[in-house]
PDB file of N, CA and C in Angstrom:
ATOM      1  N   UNK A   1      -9.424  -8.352  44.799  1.00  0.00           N
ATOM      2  CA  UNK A   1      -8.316  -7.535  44.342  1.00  0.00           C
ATOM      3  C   UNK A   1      -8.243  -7.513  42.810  1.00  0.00           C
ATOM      4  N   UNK A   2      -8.883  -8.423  42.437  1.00  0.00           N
ATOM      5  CA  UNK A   2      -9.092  -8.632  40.727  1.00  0.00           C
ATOM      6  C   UNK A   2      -9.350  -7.327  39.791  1.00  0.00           C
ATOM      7  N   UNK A   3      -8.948  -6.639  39.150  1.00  0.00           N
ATOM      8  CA  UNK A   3      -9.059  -5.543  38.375  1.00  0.00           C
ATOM      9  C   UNK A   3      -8.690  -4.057  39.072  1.00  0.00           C
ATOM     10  N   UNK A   4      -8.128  -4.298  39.825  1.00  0.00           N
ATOM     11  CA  UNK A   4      -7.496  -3.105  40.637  1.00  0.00           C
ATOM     12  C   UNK A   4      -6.244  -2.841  40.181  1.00  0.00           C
ATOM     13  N   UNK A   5      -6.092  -1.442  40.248  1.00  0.00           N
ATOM     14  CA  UNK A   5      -4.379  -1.265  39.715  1.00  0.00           C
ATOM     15  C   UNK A   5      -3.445  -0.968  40.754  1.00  0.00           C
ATOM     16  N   UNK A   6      -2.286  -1.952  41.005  1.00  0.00           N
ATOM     17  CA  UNK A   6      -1.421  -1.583  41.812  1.00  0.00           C
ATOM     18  C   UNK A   6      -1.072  -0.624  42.583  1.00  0.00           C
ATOM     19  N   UNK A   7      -1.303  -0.154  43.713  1.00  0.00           N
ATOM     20  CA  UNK A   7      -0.505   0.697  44.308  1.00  0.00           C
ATOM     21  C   UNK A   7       0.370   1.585  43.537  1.00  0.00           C
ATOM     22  N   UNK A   8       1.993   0.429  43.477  1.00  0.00           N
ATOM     23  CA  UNK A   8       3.112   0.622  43.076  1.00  0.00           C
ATOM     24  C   UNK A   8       2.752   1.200  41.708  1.00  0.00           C
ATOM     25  N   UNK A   9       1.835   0.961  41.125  1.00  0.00           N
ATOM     26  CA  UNK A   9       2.144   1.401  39.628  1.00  0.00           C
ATOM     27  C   UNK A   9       1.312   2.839  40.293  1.00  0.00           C
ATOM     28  N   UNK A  10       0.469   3.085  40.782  1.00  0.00           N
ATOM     29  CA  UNK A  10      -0.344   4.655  40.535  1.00  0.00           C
ATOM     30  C   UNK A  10       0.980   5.424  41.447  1.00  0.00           C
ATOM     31  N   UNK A  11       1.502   4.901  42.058  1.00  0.00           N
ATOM     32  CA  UNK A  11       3.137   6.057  42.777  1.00  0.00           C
ATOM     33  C   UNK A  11       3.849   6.348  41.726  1.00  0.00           C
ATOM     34  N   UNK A  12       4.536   5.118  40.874  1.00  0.00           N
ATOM     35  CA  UNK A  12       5.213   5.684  40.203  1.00  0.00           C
ATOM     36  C   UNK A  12       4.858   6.053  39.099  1.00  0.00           C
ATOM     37  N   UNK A  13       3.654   6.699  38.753  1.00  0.00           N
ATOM     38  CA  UNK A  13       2.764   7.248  37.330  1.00  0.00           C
ATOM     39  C   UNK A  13       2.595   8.752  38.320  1.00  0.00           C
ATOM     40  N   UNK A  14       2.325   9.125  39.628  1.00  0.00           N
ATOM     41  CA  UNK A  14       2.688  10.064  40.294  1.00  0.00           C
ATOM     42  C   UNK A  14       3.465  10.564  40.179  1.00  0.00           C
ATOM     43  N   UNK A  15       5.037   9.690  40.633  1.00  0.00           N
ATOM     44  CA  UNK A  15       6.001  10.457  40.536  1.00  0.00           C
ATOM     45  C   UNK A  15       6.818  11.186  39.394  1.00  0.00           C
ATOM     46  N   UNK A  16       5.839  10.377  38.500  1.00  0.00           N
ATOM     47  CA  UNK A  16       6.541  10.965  37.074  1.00  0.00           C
ATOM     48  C   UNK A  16       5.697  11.877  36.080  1.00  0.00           C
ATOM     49  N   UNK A  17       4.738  12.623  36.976  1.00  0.00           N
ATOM     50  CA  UNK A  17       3.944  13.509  36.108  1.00  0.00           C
ATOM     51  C   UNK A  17       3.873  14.858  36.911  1.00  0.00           C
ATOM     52  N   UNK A  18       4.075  15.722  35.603  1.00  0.00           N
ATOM     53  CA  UNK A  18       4.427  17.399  36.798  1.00  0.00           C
ATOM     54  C   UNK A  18       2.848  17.770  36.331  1.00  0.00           C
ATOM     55  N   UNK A  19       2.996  17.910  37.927  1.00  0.00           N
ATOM     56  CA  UNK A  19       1.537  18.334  37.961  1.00  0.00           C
ATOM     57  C   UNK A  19       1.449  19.705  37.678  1.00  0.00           C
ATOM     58  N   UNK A  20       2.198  20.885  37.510  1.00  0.00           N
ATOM     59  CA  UNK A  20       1.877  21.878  36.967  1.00  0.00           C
ATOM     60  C   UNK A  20       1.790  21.485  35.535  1.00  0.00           C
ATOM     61  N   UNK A  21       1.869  21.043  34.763  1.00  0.00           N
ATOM     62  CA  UNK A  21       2.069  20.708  33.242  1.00  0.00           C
ATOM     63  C   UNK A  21       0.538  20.565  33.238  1.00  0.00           C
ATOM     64  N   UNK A  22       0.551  19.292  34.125  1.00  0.00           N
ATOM     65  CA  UNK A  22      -1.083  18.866  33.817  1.00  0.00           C
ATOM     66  C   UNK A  22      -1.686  19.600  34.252  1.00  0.00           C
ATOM     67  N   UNK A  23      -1.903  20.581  35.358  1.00  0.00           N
ATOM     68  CA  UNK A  23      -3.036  21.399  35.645  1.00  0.00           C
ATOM     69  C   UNK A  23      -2.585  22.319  34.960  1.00  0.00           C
ATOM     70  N   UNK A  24      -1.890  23.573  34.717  1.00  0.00           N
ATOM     71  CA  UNK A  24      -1.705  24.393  33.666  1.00  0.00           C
ATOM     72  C   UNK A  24      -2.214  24.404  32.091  1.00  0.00           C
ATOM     73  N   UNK A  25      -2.416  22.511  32.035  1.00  0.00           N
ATOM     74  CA  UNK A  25      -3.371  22.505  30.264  1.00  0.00           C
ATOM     75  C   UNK A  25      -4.694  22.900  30.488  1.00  0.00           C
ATOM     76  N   UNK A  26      -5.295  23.133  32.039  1.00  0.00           N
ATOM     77  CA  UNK A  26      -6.417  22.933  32.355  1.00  0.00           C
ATOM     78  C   UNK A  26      -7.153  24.414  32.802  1.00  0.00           C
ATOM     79  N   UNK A  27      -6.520  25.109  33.306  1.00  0.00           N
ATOM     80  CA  UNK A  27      -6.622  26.255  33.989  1.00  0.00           C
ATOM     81  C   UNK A  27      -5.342  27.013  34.221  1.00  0.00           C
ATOM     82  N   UNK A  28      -5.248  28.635  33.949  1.00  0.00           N
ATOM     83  CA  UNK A  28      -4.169  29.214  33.868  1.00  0.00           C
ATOM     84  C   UNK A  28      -3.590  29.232  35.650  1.00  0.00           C
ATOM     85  N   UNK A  29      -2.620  29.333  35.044  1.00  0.00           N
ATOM     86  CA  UNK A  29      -1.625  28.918  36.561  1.00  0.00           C
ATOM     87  C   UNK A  29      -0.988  30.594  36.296  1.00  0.00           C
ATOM     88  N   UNK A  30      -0.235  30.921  37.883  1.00  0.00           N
ATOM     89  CA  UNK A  30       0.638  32.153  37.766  1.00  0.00           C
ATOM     90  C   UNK A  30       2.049  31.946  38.543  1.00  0.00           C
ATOM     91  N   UNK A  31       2.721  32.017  38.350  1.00  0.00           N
ATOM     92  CA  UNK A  31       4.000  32.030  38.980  1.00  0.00           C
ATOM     93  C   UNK A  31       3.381  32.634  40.541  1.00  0.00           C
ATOM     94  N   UNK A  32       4.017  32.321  41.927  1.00  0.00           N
ATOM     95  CA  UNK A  32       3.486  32.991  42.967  1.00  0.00           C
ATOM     96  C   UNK A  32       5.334  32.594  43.652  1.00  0.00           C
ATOM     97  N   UNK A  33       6.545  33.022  43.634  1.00  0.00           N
ATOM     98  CA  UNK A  33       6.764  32.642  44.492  1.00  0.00           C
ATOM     99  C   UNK A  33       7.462  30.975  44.079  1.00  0.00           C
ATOM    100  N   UNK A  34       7.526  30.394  44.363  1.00  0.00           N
ATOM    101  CA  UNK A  34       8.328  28.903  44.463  1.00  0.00           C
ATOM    102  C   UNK A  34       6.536  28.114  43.785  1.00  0.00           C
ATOM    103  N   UNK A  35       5.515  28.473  44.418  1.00  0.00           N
ATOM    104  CA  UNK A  35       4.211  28.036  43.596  1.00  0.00           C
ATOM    105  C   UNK A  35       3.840  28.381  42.564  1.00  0.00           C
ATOM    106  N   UNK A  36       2.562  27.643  42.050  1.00  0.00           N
ATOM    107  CA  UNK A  36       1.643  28.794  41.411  1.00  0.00           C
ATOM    108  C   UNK A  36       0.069  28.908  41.881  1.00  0.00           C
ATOM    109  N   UNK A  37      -0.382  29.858  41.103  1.00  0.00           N
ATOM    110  CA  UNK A  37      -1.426  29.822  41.852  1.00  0.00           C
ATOM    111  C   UNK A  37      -2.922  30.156  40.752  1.00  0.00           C
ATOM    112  N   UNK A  38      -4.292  29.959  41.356  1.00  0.00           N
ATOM    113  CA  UNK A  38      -4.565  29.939  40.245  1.00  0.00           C
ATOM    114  C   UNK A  38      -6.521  30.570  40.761  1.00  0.00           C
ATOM    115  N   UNK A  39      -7.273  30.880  40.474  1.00  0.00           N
ATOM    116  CA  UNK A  39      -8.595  30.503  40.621  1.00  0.00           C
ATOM    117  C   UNK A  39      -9.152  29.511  40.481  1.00  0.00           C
ATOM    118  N   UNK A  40      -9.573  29.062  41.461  1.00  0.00           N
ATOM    119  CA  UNK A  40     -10.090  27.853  42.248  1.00  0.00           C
ATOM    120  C   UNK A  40     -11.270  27.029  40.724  1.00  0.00           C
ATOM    121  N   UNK A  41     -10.829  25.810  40.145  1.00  0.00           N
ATOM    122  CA  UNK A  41     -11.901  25.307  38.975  1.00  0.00           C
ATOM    123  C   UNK A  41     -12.922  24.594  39.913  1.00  0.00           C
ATOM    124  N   UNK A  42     -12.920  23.953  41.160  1.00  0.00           N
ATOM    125  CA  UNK A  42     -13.878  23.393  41.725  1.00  0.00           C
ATOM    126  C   UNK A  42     -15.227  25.098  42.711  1.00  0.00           C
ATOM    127  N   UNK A  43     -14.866  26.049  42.410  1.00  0.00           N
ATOM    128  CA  UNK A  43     -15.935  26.504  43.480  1.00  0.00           C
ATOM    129  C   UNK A  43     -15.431  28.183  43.018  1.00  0.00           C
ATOM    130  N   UNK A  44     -17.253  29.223  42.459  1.00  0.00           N
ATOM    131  CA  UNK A  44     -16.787  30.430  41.914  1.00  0.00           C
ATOM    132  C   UNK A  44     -15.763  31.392  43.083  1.00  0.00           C
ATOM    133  N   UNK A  45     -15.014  32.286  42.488  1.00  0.00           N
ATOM    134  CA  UNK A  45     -14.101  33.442  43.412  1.00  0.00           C
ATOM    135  C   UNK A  45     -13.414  33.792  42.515  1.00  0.00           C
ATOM    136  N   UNK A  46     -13.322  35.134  42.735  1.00  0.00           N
ATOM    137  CA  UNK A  46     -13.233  36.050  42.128  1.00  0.00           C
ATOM    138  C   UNK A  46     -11.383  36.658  42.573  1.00  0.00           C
ATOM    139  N   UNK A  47     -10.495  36.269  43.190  1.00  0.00           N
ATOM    140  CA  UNK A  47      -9.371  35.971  44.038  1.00  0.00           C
ATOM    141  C   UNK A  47      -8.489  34.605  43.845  1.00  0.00           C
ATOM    142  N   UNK A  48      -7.436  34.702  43.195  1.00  0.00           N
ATOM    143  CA  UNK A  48      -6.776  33.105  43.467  1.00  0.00           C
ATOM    144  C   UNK A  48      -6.596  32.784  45.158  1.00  0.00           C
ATOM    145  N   UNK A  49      -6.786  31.101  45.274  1.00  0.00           N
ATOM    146  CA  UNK A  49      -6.957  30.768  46.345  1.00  0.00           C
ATOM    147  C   UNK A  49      -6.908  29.254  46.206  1.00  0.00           C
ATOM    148  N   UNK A  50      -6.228  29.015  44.784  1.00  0.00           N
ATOM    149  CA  UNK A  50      -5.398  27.797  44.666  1.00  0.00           C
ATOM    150  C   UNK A  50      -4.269  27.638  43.942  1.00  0.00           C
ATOM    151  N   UNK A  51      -3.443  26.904  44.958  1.00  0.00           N
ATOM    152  CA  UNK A  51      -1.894  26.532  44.843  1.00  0.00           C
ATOM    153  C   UNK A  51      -1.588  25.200  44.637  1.00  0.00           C
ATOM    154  N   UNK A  52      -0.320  25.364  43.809  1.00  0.00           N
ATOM    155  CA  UNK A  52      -0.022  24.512  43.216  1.00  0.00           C
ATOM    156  C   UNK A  52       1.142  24.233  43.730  1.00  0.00           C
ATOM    157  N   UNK A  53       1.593  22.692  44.121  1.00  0.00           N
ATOM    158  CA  UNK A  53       2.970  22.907  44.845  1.00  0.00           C
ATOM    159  C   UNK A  53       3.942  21.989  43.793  1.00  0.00           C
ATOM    160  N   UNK A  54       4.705  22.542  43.052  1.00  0.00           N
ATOM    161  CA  UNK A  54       5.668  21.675  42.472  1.00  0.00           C
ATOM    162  C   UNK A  54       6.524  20.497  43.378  1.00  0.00           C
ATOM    163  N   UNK A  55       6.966  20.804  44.417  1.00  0.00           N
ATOM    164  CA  UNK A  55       7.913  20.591  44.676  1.00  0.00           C
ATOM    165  C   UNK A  55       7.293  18.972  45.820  1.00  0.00           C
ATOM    166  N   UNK A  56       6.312  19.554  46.525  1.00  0.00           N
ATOM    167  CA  UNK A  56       5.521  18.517  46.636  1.00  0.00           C
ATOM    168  C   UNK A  56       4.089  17.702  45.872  1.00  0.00           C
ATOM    169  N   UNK A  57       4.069  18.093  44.515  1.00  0.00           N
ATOM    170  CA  UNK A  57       3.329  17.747  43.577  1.00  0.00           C
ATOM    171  C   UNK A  57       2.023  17.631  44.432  1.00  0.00           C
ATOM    172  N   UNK A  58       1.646  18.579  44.522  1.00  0.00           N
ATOM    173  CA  UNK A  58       0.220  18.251  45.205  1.00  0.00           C
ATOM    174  C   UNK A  58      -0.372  20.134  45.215  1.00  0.00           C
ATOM    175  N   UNK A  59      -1.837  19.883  44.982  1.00  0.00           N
ATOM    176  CA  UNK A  59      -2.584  21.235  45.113  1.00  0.00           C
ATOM    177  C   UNK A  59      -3.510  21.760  46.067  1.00  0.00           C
ATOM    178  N   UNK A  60      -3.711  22.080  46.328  1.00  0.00           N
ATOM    179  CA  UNK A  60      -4.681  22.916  47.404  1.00  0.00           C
ATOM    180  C   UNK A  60      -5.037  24.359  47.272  1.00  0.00           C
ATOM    181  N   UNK A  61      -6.775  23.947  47.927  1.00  0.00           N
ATOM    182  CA  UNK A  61      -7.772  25.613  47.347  1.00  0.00           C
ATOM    183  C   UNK A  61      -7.999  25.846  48.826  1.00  0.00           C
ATOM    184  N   UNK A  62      -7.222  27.042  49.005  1.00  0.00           N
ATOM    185  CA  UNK A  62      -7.543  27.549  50.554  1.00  0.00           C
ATOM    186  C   UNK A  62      -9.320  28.037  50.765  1.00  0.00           C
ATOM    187  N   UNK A  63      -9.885  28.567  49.531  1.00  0.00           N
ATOM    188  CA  UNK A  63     -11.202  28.785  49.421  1.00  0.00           C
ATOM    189  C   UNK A  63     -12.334  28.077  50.004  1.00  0.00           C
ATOM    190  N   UNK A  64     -12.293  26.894  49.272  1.00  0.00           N
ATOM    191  CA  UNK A  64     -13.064  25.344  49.200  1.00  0.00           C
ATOM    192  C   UNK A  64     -12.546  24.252  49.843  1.00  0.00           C
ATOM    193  N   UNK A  65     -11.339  24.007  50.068  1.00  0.00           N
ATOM    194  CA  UNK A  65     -10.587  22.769  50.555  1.00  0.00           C
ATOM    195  C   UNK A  65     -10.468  22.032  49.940  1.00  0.00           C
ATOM    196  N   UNK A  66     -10.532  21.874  48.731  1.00  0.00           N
ATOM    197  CA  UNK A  66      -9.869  20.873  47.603  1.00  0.00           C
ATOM    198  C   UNK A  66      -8.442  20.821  47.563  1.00  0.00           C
ATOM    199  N   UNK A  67      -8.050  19.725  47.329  1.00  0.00           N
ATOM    200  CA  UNK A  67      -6.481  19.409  47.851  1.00  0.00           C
ATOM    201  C   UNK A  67      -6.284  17.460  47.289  1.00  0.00           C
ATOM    202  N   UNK A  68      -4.867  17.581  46.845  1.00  0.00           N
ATOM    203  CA  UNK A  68      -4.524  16.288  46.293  1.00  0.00           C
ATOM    204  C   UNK A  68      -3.739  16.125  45.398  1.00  0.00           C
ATOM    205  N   UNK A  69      -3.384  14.899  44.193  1.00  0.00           N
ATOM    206  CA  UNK A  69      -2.534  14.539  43.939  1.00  0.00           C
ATOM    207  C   UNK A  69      -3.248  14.658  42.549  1.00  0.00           C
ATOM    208  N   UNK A  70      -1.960  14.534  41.562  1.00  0.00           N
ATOM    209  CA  UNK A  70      -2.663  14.914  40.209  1.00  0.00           C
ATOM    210  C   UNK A  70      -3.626  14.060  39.487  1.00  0.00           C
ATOM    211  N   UNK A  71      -3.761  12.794  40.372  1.00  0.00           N
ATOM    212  CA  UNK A  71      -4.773  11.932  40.190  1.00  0.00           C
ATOM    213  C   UNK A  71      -6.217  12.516  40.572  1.00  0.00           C
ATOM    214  N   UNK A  72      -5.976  12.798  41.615  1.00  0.00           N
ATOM    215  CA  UNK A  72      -7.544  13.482  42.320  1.00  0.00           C
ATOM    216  C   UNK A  72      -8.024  14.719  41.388  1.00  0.00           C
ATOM    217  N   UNK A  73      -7.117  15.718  40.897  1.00  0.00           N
ATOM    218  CA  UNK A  73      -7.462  16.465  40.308  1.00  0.00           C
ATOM    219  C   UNK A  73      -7.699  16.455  39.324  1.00  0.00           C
ATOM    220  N   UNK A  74      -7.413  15.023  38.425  1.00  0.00           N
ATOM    221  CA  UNK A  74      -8.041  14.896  37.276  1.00  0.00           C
ATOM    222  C   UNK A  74      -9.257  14.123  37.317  1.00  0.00           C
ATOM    223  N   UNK A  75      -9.688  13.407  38.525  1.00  0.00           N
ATOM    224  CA  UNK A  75     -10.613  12.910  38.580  1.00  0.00           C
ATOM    225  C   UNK A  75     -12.137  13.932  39.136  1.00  0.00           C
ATOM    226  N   UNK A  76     -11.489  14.891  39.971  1.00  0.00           N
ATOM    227  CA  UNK A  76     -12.250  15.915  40.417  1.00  0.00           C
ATOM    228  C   UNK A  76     -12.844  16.303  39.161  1.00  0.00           C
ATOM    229  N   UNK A  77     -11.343  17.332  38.554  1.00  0.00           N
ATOM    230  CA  UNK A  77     -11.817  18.224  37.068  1.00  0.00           C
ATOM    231  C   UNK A  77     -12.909  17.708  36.217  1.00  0.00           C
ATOM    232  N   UNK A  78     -12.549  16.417  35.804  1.00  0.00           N
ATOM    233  CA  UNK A  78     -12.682  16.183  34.671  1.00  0.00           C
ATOM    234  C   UNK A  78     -14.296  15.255  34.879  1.00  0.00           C
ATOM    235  N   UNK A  79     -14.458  14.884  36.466  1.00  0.00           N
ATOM    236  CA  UNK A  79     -16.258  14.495  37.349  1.00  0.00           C
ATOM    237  C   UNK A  79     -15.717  12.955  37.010  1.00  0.00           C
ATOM    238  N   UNK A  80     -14.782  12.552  37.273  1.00  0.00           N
ATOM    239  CA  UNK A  80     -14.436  10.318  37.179  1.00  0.00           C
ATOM    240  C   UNK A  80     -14.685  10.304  38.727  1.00  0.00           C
ATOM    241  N   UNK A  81     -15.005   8.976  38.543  1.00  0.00           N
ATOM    242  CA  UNK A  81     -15.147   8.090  39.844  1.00  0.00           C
ATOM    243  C   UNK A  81     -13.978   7.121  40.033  1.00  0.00           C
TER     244      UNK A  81
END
């Protein structure tokens, strides 16, 4: 368990980051509705076919199936392990 980071601490570093903020520095977002939405950064299309859910802080690409928490998506985006 030695060098692992808490649970408790990656929830509440979750709960306190709007994930439209952070994906919006990354790729343009559009108002859709209560979402936003955006063209998919993991896979080409020419069609938005990823959403952004404020409200449950979490995203998903109906396209590709990429989906997660603003952790995953910065680890996706940005190629971390």
């Amino acid at each position: 368990m030695s060098g692992r980071i808490p649970q408790g601490f990656i929830d509440d570093l979750l709960a306190r980051v709007d994930l439209v903020e952070l994906i919006g520095q990354r790729i343009p977002l559009k108002r859709a509705g209560k979402e936003y939405q955006a063209r998919c950064p993991f896979h080409d299309e020419r069609s938005p076919s990823f959403t952004v859910s404020p409200s449950k802080q979490f995203y998903h690409c109906f396209g590709c199936g990429a989906h997660g928490t603003a952790l995953g998506f910065l680890m996706q985006y940005d190629g971390l392990e």
